[in-house]
Protein backbone atom coordinates (compact mmCIF):
# COMPACT_ATOMS: atom_id res chain seq x y z
CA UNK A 1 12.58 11.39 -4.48
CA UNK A 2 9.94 13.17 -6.54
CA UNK A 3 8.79 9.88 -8.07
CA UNK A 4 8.75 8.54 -5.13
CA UNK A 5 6.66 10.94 -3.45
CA UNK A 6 4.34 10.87 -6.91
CA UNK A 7 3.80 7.29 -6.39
CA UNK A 8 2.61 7.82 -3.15
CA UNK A 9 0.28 10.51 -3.96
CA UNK A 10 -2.23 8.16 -5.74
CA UNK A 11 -5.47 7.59 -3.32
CA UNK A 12 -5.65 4.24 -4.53
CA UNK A 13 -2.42 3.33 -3.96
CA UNK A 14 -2.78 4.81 -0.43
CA UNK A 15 -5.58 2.69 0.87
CA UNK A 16 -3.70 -0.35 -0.77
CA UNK A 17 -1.03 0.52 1.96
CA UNK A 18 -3.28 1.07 4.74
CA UNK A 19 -4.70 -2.18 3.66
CA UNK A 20 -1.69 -3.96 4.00
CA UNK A 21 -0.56 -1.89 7.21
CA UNK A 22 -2.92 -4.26 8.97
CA UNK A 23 -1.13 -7.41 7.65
CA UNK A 24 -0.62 -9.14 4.33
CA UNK A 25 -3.52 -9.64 1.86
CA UNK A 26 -4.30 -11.52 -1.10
CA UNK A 27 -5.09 -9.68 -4.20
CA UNK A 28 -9.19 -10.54 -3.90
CA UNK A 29 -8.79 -9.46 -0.29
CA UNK A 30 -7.39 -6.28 -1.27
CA UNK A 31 -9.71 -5.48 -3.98
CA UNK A 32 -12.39 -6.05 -1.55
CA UNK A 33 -11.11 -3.81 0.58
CA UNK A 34 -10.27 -1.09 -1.33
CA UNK A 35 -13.48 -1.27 -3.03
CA UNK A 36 -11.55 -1.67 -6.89
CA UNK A 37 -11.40 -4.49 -8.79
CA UNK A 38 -9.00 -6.82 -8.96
CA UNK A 39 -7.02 -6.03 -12.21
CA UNK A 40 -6.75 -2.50 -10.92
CA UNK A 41 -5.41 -3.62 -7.73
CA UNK A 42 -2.69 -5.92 -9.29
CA UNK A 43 -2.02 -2.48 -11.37
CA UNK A 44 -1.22 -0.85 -8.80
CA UNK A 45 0.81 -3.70 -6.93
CA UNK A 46 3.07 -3.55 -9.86
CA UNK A 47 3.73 0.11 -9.33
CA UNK A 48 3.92 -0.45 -5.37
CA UNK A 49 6.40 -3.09 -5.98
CA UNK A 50 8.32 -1.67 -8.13
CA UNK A 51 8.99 1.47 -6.26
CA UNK A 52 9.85 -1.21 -3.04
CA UNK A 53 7.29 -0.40 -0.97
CA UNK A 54 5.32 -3.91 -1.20
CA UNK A 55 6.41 -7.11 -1.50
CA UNK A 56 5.27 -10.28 -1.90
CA UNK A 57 5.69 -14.05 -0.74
CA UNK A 58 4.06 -17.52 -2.65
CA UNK A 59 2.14 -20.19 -1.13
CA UNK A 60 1.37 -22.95 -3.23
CA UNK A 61 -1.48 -21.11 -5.82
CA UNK A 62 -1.93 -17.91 -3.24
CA UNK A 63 0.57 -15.07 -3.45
CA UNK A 64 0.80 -12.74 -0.40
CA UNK A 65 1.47 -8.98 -0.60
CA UNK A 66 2.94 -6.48 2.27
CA UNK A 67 4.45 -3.49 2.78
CA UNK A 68 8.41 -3.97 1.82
CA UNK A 69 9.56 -3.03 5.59
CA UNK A 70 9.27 -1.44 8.66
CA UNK A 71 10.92 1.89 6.95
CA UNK A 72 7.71 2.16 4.82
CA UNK A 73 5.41 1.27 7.83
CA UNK A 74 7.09 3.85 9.86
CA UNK A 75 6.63 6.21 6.62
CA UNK A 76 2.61 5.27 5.97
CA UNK A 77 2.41 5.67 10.30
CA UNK A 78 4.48 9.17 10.31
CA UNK A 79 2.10 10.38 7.11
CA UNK A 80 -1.18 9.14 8.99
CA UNK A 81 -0.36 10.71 12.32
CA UNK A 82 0.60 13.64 10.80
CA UNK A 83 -2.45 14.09 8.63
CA UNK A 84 -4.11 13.35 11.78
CA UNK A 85 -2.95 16.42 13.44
CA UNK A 86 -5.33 19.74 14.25
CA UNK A 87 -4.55 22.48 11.84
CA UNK A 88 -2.64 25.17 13.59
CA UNK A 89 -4.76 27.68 11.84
């Protein structure tokens, strides 16, 4: 679970997800996005994918990539609403 966790504590890898929260993107898409080019995007897709929390889906020449389910959309949600949250300080 701590790898998991690790993977998810990248910054990069994070906006990738909230990318791809709002629907599936190409890997240009992404990049543009993200603001990181894209051989470091497809970097960090491997890692994503690997872990299961993206997948992907060809059409013809284009490959798609989204998060893996609705558990990891319901985990990137949970993490942004909780982040979101006033400090009880």
């Amino acid at each position: 679970m701590a790898a998991f966790f690790g993977v998810l504590s990248d910054p990069n890898r994070w906006r990738i997800l909230s990318a791809l929260a709002l629907g599936e993107r190409r890997v240009g898409e992404l990049a543009a996005a993200v603001g990181m080019s894209e051989s470091a995007v497809s970097h960090q897709l491997r890692i994503l994918r690997a872990t299961r929390l993206v997948s992907y889906r060809k059409r013809g020449r284009n490959v798609f990539y989204c998060l893996k389910d609705d558990h990891v959309f319901s985990l990137y949600r949970e993490a942004s609403a909780h982040l979101d949250e006033p400090a009880d300080d």
